[in-house]
C-alpha atoms as a PDB file:
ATOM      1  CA  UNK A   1     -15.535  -5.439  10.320  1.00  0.00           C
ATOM      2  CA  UNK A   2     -13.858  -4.457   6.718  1.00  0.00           C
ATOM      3  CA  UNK A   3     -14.613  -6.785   3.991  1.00  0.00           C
ATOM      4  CA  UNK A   4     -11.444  -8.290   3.232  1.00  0.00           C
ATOM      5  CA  UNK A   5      -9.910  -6.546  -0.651  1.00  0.00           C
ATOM      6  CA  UNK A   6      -9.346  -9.663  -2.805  1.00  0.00           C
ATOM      7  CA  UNK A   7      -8.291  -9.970  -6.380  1.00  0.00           C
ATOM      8  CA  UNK A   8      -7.813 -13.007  -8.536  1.00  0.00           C
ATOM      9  CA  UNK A   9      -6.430 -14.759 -11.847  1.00  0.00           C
ATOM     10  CA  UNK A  10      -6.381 -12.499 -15.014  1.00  0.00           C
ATOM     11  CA  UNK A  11      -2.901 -10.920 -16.157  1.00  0.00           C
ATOM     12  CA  UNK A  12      -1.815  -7.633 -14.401  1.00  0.00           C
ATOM     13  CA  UNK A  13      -2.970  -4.531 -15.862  1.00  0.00           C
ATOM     14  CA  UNK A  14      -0.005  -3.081 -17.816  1.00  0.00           C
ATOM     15  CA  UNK A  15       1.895  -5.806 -17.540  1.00  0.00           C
ATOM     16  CA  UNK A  16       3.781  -7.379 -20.465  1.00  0.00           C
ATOM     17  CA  UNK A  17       4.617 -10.721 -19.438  1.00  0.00           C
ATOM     18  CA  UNK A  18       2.008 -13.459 -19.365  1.00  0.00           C
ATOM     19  CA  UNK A  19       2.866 -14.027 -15.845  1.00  0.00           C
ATOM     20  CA  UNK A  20      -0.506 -14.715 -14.193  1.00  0.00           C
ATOM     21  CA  UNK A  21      -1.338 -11.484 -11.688  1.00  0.00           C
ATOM     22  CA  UNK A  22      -0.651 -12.358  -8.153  1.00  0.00           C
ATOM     23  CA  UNK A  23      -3.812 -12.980  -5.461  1.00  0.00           C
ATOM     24  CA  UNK A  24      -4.495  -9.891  -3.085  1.00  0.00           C
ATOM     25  CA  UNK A  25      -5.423 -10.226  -0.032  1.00  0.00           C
ATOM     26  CA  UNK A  26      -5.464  -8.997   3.495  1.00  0.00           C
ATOM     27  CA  UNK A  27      -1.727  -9.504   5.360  1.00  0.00           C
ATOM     28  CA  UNK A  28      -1.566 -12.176   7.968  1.00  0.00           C
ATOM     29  CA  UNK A  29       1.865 -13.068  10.718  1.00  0.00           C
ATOM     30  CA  UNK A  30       3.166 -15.580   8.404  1.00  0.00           C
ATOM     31  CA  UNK A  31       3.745 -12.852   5.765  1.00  0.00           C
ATOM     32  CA  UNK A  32       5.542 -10.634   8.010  1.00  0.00           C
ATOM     33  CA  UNK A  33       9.199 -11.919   7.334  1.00  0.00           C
ATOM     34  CA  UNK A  34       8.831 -11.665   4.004  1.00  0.00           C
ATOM     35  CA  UNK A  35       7.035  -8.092   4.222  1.00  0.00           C
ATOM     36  CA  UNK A  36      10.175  -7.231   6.120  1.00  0.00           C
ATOM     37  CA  UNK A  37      12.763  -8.413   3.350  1.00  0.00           C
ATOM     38  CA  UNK A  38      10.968  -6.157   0.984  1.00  0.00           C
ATOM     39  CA  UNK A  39      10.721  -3.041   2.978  1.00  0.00           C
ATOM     40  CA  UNK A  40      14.483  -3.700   4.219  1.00  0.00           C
ATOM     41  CA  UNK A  41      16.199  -4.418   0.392  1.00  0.00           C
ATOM     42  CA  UNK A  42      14.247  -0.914   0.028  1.00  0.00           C
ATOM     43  CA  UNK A  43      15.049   0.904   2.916  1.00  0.00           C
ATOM     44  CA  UNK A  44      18.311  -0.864   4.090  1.00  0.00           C
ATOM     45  CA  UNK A  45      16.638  -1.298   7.678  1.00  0.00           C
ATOM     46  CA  UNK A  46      14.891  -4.175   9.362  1.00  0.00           C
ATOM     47  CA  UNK A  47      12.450  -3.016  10.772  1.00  0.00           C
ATOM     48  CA  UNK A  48      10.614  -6.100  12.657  1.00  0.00           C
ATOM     49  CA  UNK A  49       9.147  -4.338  15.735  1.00  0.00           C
ATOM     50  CA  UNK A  50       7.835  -1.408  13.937  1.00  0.00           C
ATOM     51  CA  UNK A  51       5.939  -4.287  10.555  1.00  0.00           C
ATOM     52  CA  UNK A  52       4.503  -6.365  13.963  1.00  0.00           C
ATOM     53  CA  UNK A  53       2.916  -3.194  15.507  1.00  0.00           C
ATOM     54  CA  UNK A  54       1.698  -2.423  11.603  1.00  0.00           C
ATOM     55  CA  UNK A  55       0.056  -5.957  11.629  1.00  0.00           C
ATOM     56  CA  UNK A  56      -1.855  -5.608  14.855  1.00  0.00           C
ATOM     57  CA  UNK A  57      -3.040  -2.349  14.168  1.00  0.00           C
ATOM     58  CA  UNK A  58      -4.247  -2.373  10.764  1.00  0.00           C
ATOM     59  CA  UNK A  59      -4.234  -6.348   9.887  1.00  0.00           C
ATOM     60  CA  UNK A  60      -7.334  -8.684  10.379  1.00  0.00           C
ATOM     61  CA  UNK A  61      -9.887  -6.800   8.583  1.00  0.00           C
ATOM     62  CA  UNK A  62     -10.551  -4.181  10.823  1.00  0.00           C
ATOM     63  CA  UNK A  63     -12.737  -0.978   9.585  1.00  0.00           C
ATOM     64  CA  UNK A  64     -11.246   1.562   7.655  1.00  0.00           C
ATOM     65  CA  UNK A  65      -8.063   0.081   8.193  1.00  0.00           C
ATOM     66  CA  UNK A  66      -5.576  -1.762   5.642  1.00  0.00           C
ATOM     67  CA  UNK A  67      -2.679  -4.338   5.362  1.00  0.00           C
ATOM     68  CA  UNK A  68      -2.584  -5.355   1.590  1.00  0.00           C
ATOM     69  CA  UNK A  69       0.149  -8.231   0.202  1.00  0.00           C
ATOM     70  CA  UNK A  70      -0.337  -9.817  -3.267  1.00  0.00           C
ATOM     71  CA  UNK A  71       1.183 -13.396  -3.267  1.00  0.00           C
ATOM     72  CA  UNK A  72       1.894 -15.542  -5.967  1.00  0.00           C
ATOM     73  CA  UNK A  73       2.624 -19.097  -4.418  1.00  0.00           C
ATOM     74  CA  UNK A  74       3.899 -18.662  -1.295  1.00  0.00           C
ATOM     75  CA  UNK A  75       5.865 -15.770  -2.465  1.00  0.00           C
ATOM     76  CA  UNK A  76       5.027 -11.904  -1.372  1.00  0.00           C
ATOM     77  CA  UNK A  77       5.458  -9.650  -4.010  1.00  0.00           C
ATOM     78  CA  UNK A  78       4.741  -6.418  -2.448  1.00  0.00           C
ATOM     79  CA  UNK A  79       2.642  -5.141   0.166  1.00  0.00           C
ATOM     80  CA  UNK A  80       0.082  -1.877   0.854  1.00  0.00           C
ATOM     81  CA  UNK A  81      -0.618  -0.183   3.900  1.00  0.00           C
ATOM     82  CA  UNK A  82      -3.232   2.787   4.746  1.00  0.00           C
ATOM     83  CA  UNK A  83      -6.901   4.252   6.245  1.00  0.00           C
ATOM     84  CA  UNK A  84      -9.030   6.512   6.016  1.00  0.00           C
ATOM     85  CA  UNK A  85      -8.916   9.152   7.945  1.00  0.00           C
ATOM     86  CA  UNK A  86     -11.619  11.605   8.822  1.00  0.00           C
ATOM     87  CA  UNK A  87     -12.124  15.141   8.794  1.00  0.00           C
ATOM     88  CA  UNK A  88      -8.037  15.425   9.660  1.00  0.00           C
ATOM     89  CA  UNK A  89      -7.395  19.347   8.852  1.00  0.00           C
ATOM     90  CA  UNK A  90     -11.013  20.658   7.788  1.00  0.00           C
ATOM     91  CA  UNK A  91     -10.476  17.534   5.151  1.00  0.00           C
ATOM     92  CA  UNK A  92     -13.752  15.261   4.237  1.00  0.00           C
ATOM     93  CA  UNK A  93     -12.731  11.730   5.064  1.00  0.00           C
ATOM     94  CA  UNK A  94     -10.382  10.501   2.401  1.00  0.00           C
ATOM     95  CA  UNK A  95      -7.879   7.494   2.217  1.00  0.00           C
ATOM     96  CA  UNK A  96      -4.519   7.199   3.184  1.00  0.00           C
ATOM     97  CA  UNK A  97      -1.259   5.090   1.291  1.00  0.00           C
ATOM     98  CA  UNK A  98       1.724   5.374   3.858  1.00  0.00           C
ATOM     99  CA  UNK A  99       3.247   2.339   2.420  1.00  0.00           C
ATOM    100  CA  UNK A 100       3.565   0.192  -0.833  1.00  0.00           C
ATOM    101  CA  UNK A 101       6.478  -1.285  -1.896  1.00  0.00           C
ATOM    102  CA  UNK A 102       7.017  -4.179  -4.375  1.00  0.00           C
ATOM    103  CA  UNK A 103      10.156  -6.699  -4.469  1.00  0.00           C
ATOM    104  CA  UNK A 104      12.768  -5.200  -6.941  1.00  0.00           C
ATOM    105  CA  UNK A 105      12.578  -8.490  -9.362  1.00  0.00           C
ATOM    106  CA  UNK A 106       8.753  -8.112  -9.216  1.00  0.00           C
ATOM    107  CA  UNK A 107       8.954  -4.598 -10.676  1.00  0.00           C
ATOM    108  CA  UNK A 108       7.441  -3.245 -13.805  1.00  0.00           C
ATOM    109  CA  UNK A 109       4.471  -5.954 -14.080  1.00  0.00           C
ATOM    110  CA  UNK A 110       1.686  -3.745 -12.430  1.00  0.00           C
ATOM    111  CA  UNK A 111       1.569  -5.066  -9.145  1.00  0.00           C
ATOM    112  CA  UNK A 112       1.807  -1.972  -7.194  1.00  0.00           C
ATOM    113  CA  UNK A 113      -0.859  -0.994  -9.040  1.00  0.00           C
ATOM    114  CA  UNK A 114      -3.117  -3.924  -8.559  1.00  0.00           C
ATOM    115  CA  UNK A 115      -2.340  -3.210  -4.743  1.00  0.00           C
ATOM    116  CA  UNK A 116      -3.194   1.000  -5.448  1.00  0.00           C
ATOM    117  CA  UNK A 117      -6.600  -0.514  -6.431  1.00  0.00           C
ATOM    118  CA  UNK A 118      -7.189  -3.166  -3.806  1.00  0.00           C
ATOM    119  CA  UNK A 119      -6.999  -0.784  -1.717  1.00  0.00           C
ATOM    120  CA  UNK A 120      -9.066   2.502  -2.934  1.00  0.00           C
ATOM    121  CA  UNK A 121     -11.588  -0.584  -3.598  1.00  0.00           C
ATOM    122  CA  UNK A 122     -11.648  -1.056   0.235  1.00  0.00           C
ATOM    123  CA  UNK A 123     -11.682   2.897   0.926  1.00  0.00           C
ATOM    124  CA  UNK A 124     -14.787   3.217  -1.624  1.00  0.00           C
ATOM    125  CA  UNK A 125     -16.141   0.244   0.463  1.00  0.00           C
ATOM    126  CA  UNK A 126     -16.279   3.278   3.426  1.00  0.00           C
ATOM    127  CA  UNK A 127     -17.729   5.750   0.968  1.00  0.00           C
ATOM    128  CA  UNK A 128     -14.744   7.730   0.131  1.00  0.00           C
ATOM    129  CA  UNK A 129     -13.993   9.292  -2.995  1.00  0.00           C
ATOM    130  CA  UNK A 130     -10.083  11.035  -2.447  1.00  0.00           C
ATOM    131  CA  UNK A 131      -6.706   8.988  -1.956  1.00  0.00           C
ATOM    132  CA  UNK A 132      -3.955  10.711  -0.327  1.00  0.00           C
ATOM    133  CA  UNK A 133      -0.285  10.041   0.126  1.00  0.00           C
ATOM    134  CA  UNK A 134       3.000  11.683   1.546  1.00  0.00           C
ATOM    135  CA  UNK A 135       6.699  11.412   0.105  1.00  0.00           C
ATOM    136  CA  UNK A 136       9.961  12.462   0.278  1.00  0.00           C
ATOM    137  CA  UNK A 137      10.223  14.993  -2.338  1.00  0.00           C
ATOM    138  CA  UNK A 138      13.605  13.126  -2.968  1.00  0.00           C
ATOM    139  CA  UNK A 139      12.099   9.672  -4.262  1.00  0.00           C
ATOM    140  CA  UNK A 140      11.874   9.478  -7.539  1.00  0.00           C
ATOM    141  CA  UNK A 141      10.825   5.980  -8.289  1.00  0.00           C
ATOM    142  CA  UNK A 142       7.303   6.241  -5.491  1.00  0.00           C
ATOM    143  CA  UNK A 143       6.857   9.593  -7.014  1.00  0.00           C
ATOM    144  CA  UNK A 144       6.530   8.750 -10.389  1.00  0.00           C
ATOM    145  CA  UNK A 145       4.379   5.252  -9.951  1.00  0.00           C
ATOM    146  CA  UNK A 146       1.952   7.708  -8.387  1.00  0.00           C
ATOM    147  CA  UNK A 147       2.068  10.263 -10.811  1.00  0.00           C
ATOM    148  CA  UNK A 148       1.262   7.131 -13.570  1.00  0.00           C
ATOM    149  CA  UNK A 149      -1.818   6.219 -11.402  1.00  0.00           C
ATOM    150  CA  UNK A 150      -3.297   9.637 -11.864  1.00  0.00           C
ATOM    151  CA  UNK A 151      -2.379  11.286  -8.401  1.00  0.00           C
ATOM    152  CA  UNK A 152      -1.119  15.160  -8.013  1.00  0.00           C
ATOM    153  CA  UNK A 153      -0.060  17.792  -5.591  1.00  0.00           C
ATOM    154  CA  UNK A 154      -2.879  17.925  -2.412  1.00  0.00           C
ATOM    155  CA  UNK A 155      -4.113  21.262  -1.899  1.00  0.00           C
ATOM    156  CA  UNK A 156      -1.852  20.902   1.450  1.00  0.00           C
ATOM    157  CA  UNK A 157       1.486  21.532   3.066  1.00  0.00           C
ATOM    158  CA  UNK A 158       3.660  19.332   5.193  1.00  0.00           C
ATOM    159  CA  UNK A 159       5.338  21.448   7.868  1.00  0.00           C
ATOM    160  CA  UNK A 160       7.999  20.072  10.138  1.00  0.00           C
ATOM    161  CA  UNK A 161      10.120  21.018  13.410  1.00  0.00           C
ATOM    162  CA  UNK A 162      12.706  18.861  15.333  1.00  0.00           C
ATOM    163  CA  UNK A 163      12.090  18.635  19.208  1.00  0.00           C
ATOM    164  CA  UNK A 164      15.074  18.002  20.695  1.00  0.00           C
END
């Protein structure tokens, strides 16, 4: 089982406020609505079938699998999702972000990157050295929070196809 990625007290790094940082930790079902509010004032869709799957298949501390929030109170303030995945396209194993998202109002106080380093902390727990992502070219706002954490273009290509 995956050592559950915790982080505690001390201000958030690049944060200007003296708001203390919020407490990391692994998701659990009674932060799913509020998961939900945050990925639908982002996305403009609830999405409640698709965050319960996400829950049970990469909640409860399983290996090489993730489901980050950081709370403050009883309050979510953003969540992280991802794995590491192994030897997917000739590539050594490496982790994954296919989700992070922090409440609007909670912006611009360095959560999403205290949640970024919760979890490469748990993909270096599993001996990985390499974080990936994938965006849409058209989002700005992910694009540049990942440029400002020191990520670049992957040596790959995404290649699509409808199949209707």
């Amino acid at each position: 089982m995956a050592k559950k990625a915790e982080t505690t007290s001390a201000k958030v790094k690049g944060s200007t406020g003296d708001a203390p940082r919020p407490r990391v930790r692994g998701a659990q079902a009674a932060d799913l609505e509020q998961v939900i509010d945050i990925d639908a004032r982002i996305t403009g869709l609830r999405k409640r079938e698709y965050w319960a799957e996400i829950l049970r298949r990469y909640g409860g501390g399983r290996a090489q699998r993730f489901f980050l929030v950081a709370e403050s109170g009883p309050r979510i303030e953003g969540y992280v999702v991802g794995d590491v995945r192994d030897w997917e396209f000739g590539s050594p194993p490496c982790g994954w972000v296919f989700g992070i998202a922090v409440r609007p109002d909670a912006r611009q106080a360095g959560i999403a990157t205290q949640l970024l380093e919760a979890i490469c902390d748990g993909f270096r727990r599993h001996g990985v050295t390499k974080v990936r992502t994938l965006l849409a070219r058209n989002n700005h706002l992910i694009l540049s929070f990942f440029r400002s954490q020191g990520m670049m273009a992957a040596p790959f290509i995404a290649l699509e196809r409808d199949l209707d």
